[in-house]
PDB file of N, CA and C in Angstrom:
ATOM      1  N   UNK A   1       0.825  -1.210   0.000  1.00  0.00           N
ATOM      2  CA  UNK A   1       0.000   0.000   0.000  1.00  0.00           C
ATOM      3  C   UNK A   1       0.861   1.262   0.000  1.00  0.00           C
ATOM      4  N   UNK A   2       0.664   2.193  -0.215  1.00  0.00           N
ATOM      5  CA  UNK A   2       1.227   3.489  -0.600  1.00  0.00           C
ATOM      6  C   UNK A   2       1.542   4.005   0.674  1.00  0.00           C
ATOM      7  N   UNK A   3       0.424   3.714   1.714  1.00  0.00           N
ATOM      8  CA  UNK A   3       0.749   4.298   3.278  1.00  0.00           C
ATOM      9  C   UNK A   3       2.005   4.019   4.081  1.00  0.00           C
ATOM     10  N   UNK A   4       2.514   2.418   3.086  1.00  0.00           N
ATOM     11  CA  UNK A   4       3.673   1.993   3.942  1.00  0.00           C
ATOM     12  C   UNK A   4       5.210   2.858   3.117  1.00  0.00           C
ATOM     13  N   UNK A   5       4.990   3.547   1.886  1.00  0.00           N
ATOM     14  CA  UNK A   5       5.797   4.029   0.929  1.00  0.00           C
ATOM     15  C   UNK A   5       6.217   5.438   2.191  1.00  0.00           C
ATOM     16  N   UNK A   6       8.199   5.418   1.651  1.00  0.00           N
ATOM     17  CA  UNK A   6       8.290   6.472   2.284  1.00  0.00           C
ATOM     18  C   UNK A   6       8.459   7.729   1.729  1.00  0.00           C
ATOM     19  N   UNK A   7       8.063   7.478  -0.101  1.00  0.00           N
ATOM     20  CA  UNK A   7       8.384   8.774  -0.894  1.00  0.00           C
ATOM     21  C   UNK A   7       9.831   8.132  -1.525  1.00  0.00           C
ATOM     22  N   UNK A   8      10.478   6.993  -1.132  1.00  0.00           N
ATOM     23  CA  UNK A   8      12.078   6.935  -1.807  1.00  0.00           C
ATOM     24  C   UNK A   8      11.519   5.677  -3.127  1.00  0.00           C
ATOM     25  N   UNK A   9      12.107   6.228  -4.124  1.00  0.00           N
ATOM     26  CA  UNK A   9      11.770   5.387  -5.707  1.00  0.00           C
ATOM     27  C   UNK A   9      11.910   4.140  -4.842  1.00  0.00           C
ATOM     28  N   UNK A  10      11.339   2.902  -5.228  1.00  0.00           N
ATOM     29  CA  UNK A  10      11.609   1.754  -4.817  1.00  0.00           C
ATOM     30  C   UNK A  10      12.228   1.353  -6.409  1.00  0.00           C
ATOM     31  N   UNK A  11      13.693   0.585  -6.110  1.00  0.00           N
ATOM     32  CA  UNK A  11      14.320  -0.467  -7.162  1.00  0.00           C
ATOM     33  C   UNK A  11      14.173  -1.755  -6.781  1.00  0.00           C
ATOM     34  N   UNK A  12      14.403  -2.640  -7.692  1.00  0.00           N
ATOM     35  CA  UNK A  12      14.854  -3.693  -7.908  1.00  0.00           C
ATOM     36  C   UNK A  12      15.977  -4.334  -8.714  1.00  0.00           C
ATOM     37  N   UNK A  13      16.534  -5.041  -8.121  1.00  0.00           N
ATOM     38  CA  UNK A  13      17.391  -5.828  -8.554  1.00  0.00           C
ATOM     39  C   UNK A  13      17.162  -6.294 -10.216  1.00  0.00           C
ATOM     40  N   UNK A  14      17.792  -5.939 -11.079  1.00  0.00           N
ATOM     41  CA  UNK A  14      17.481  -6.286 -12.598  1.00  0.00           C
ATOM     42  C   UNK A  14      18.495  -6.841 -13.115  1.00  0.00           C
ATOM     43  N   UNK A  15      18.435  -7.980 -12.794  1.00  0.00           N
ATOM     44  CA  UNK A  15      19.523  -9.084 -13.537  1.00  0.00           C
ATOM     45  C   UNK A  15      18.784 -10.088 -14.222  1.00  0.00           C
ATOM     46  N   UNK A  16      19.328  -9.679 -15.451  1.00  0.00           N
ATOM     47  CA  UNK A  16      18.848 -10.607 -16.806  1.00  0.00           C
ATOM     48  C   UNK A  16      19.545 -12.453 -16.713  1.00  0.00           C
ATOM     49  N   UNK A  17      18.961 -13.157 -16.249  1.00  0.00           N
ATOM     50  CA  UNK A  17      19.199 -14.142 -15.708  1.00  0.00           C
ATOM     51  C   UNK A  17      19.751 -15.194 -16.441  1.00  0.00           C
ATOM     52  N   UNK A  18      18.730 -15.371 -17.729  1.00  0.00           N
ATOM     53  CA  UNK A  18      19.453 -16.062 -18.793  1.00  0.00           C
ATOM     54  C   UNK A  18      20.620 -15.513 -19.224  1.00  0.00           C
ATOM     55  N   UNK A  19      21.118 -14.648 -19.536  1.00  0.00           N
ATOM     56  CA  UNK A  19      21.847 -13.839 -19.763  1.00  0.00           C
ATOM     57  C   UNK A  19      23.161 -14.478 -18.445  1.00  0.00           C
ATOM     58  N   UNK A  20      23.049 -14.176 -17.472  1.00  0.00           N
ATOM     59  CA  UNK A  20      23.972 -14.610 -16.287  1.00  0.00           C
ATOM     60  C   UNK A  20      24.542 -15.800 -16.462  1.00  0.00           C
ATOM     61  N   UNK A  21      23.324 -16.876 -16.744  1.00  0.00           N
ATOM     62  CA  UNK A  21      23.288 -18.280 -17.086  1.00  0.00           C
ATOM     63  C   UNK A  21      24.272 -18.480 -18.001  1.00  0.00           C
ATOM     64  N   UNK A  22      23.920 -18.089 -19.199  1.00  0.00           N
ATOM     65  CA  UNK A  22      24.376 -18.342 -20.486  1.00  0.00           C
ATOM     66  C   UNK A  22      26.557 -17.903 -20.070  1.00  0.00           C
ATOM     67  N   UNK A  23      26.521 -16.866 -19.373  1.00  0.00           N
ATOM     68  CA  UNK A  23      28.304 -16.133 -19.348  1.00  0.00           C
ATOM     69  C   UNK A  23      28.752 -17.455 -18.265  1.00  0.00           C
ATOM     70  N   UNK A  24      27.921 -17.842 -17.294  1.00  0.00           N
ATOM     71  CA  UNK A  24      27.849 -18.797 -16.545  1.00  0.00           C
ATOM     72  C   UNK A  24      28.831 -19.805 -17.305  1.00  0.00           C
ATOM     73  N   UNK A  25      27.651 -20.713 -18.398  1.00  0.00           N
ATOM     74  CA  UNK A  25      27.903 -21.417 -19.262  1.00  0.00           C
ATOM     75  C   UNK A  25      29.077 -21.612 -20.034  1.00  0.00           C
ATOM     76  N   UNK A  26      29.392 -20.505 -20.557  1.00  0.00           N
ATOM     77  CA  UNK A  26      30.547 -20.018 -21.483  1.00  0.00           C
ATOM     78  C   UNK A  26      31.717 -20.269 -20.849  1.00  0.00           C
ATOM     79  N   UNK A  27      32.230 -19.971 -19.732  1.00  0.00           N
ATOM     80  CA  UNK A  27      33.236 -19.671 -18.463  1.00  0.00           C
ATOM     81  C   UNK A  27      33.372 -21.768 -17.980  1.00  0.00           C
ATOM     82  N   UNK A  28      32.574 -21.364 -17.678  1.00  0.00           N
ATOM     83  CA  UNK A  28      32.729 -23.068 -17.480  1.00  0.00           C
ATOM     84  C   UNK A  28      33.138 -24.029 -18.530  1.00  0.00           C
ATOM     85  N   UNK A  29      31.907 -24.006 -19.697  1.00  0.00           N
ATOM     86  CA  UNK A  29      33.310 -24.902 -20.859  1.00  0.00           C
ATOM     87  C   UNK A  29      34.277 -24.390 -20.944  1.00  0.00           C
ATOM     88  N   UNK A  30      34.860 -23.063 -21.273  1.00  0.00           N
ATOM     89  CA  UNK A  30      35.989 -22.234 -20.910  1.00  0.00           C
ATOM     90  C   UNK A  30      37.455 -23.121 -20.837  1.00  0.00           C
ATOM     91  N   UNK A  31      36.818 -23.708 -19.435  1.00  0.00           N
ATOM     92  CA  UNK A  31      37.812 -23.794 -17.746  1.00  0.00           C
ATOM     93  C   UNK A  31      37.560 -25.659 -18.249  1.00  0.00           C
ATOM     94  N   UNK A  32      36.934 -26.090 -19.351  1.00  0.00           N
ATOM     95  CA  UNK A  32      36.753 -27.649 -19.050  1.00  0.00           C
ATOM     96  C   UNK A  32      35.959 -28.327 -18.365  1.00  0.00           C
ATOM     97  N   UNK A  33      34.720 -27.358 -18.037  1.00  0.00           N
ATOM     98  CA  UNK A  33      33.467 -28.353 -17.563  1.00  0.00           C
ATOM     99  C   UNK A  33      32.566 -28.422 -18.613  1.00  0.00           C
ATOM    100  N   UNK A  34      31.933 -29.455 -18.703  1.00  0.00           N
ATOM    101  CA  UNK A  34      31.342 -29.969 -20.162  1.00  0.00           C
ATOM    102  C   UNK A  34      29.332 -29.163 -19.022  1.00  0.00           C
ATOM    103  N   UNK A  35      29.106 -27.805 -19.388  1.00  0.00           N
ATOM    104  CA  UNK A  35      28.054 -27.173 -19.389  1.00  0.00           C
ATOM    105  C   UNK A  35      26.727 -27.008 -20.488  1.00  0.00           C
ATOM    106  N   UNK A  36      27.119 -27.756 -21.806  1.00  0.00           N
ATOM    107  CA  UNK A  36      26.251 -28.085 -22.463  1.00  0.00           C
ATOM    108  C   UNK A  36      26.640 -26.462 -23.415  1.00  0.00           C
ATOM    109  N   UNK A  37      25.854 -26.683 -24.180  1.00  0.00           N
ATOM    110  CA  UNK A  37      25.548 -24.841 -25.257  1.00  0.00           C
ATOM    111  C   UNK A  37      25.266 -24.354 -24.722  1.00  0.00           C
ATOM    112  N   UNK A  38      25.760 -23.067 -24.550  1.00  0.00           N
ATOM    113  CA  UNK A  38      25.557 -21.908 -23.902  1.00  0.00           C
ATOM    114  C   UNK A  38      24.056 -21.377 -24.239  1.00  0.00           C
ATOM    115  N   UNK A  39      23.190 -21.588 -23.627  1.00  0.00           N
ATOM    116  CA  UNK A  39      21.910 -20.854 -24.577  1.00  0.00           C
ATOM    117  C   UNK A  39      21.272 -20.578 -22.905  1.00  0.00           C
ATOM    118  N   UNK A  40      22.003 -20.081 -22.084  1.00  0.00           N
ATOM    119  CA  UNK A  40      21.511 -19.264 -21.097  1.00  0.00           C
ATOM    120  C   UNK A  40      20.448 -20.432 -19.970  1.00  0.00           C
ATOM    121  N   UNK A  41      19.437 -21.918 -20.595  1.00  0.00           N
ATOM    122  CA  UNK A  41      19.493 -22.508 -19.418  1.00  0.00           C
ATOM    123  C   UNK A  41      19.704 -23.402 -18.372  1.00  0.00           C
ATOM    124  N   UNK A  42      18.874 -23.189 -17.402  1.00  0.00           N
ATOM    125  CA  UNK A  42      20.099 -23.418 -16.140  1.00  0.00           C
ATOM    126  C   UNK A  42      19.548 -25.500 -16.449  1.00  0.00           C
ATOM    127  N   UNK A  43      20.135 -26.350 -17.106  1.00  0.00           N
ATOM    128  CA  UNK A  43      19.704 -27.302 -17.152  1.00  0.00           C
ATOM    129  C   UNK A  43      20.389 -28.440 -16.545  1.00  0.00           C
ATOM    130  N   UNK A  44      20.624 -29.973 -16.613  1.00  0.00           N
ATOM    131  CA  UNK A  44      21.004 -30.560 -15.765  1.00  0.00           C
ATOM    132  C   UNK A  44      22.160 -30.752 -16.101  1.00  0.00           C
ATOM    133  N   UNK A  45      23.200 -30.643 -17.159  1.00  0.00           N
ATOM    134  CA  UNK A  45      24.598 -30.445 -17.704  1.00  0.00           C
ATOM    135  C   UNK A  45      25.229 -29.084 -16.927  1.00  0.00           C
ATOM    136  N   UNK A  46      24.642 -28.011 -16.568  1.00  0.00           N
ATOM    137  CA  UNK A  46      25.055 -26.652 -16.286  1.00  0.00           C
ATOM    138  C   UNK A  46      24.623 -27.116 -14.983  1.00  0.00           C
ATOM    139  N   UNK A  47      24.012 -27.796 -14.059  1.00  0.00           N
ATOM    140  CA  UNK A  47      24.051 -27.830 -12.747  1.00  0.00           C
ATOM    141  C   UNK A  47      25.192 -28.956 -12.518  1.00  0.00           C
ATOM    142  N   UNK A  48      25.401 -30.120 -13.154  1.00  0.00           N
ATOM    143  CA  UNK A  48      26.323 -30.565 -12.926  1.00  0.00           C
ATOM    144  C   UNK A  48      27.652 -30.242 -13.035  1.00  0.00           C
ATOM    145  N   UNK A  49      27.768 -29.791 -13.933  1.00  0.00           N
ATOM    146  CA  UNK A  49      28.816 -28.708 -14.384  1.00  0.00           C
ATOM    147  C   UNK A  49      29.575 -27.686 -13.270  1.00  0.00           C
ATOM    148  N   UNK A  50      28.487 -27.165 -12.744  1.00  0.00           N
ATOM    149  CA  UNK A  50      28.234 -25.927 -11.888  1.00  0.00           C
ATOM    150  C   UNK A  50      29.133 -26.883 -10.305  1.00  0.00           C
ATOM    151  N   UNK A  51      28.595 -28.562 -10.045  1.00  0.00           N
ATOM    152  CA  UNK A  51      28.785 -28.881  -8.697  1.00  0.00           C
ATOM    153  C   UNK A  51      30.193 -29.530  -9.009  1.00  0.00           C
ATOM    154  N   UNK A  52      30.629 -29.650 -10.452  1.00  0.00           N
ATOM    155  CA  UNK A  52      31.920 -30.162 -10.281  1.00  0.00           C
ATOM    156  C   UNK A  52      32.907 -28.525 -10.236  1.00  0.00           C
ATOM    157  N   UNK A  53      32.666 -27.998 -10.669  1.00  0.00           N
ATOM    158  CA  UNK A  53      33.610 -26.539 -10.282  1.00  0.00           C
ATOM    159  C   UNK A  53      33.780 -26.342  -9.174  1.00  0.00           C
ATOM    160  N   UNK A  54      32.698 -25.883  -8.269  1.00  0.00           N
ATOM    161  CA  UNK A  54      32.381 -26.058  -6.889  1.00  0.00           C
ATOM    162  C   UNK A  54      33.313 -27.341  -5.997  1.00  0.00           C
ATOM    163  N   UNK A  55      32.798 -28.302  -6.300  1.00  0.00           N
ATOM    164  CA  UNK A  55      33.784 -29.160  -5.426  1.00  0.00           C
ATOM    165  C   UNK A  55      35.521 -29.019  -5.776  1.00  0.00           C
ATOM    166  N   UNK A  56      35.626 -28.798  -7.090  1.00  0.00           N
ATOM    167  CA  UNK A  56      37.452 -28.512  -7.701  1.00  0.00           C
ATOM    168  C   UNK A  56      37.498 -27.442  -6.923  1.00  0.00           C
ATOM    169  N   UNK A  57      36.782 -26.463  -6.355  1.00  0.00           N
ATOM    170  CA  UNK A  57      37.085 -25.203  -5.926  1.00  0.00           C
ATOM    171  C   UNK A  57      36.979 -25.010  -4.351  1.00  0.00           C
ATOM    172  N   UNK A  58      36.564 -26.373  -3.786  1.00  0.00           N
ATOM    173  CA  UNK A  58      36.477 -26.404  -2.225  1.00  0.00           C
ATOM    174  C   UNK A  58      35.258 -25.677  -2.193  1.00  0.00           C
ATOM    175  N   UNK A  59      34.079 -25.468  -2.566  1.00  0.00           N
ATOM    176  CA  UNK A  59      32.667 -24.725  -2.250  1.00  0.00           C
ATOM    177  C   UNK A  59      31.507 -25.916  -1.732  1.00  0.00           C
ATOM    178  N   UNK A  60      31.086 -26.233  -1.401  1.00  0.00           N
ATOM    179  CA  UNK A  60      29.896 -26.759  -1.058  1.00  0.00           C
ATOM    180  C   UNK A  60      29.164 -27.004  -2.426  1.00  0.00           C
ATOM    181  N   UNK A  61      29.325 -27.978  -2.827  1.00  0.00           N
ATOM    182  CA  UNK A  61      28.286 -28.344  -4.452  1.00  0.00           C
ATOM    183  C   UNK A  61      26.924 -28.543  -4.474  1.00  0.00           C
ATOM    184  N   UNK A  62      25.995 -27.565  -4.540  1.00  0.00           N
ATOM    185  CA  UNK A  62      24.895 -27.114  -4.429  1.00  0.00           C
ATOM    186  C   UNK A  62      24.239 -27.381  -5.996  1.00  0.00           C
ATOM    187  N   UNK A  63      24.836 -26.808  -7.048  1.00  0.00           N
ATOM    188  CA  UNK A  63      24.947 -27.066  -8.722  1.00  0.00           C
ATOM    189  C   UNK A  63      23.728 -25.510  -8.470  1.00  0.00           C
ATOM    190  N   UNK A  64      23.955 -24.546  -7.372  1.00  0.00           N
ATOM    191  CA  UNK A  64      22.843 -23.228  -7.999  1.00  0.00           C
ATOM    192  C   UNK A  64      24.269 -21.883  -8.191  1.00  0.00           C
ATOM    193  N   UNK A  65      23.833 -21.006  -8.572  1.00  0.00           N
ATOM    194  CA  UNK A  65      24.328 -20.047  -8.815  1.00  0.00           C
ATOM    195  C   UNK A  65      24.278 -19.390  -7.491  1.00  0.00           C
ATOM    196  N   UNK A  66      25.339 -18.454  -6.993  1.00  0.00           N
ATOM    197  CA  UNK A  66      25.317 -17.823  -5.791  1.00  0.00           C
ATOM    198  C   UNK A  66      26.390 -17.004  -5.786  1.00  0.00           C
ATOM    199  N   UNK A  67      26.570 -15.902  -5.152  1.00  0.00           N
ATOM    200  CA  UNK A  67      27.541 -15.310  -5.167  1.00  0.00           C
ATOM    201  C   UNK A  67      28.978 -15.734  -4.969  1.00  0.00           C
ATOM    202  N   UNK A  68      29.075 -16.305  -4.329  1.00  0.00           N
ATOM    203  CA  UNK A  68      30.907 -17.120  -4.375  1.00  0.00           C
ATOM    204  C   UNK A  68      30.947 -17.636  -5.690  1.00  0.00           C
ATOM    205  N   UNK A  69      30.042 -18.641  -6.120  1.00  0.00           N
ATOM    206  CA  UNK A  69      30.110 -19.215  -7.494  1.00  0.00           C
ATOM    207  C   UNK A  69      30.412 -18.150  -8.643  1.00  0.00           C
ATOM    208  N   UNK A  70      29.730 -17.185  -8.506  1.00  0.00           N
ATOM    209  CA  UNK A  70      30.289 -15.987  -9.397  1.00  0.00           C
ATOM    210  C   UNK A  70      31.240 -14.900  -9.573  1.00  0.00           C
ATOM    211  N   UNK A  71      31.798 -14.721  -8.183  1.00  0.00           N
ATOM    212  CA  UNK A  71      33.067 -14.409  -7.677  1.00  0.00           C
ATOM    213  C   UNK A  71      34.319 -15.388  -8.517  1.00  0.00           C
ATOM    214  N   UNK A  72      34.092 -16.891  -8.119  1.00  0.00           N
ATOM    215  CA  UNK A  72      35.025 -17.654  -8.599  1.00  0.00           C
ATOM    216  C   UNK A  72      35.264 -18.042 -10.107  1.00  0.00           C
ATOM    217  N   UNK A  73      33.930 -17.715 -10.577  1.00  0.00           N
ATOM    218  CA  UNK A  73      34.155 -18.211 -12.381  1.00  0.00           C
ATOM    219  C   UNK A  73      34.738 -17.095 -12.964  1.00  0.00           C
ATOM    220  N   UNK A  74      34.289 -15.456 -12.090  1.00  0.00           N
ATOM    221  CA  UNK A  74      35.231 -14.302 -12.737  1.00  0.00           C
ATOM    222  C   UNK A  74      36.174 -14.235 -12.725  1.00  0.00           C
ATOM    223  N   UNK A  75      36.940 -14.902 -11.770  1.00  0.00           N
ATOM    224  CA  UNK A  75      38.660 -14.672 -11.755  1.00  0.00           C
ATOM    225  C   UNK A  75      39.254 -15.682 -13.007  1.00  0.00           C
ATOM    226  N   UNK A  76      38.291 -16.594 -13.378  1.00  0.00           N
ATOM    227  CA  UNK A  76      38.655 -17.462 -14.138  1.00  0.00           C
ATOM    228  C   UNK A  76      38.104 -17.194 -15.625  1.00  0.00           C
ATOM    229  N   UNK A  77      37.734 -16.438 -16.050  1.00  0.00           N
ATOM    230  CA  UNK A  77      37.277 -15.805 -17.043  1.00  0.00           C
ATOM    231  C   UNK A  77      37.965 -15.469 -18.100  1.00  0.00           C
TER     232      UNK A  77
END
């Protein structure tokens, strides 16, 4: 409701997701994980993909996207 508004623009977070996915994708075959074609989704090649990086990288293999995971594929980019 408007009553709870304090007058400050409200944003949101606008991250084009497929898009994320897809650089995701790219970075990982890259580096030698077999992530499937890059076509941005998040499918069961790119989650597996995703939990073998993760474990090569000492992370907790989850196979989701998260901020450490994206921290770590940038340095490797």
């Amino acid at each position: 409701p408007e009553s709870w508004q304090d007058g400050t623009p409200q944003t949101t977070a606008s991250i084009d997701m497929k898009k994320a996915v897809k650089n995701i994708q790219l970075i990982l075959n890259k580096n030698g994980y077999e992530a499937g074609g890059a076509d941005g989704v998040m499918g069961d090649k790119t989650k597996t993909a995703i939990m073998a990086f993760q474990t090569d990288n000492k992370m907790k293999p989850t196979g989701e996207v998260d901020e450490q995971l994206v921290k770590a594929l940038l340095a490797r980019k």
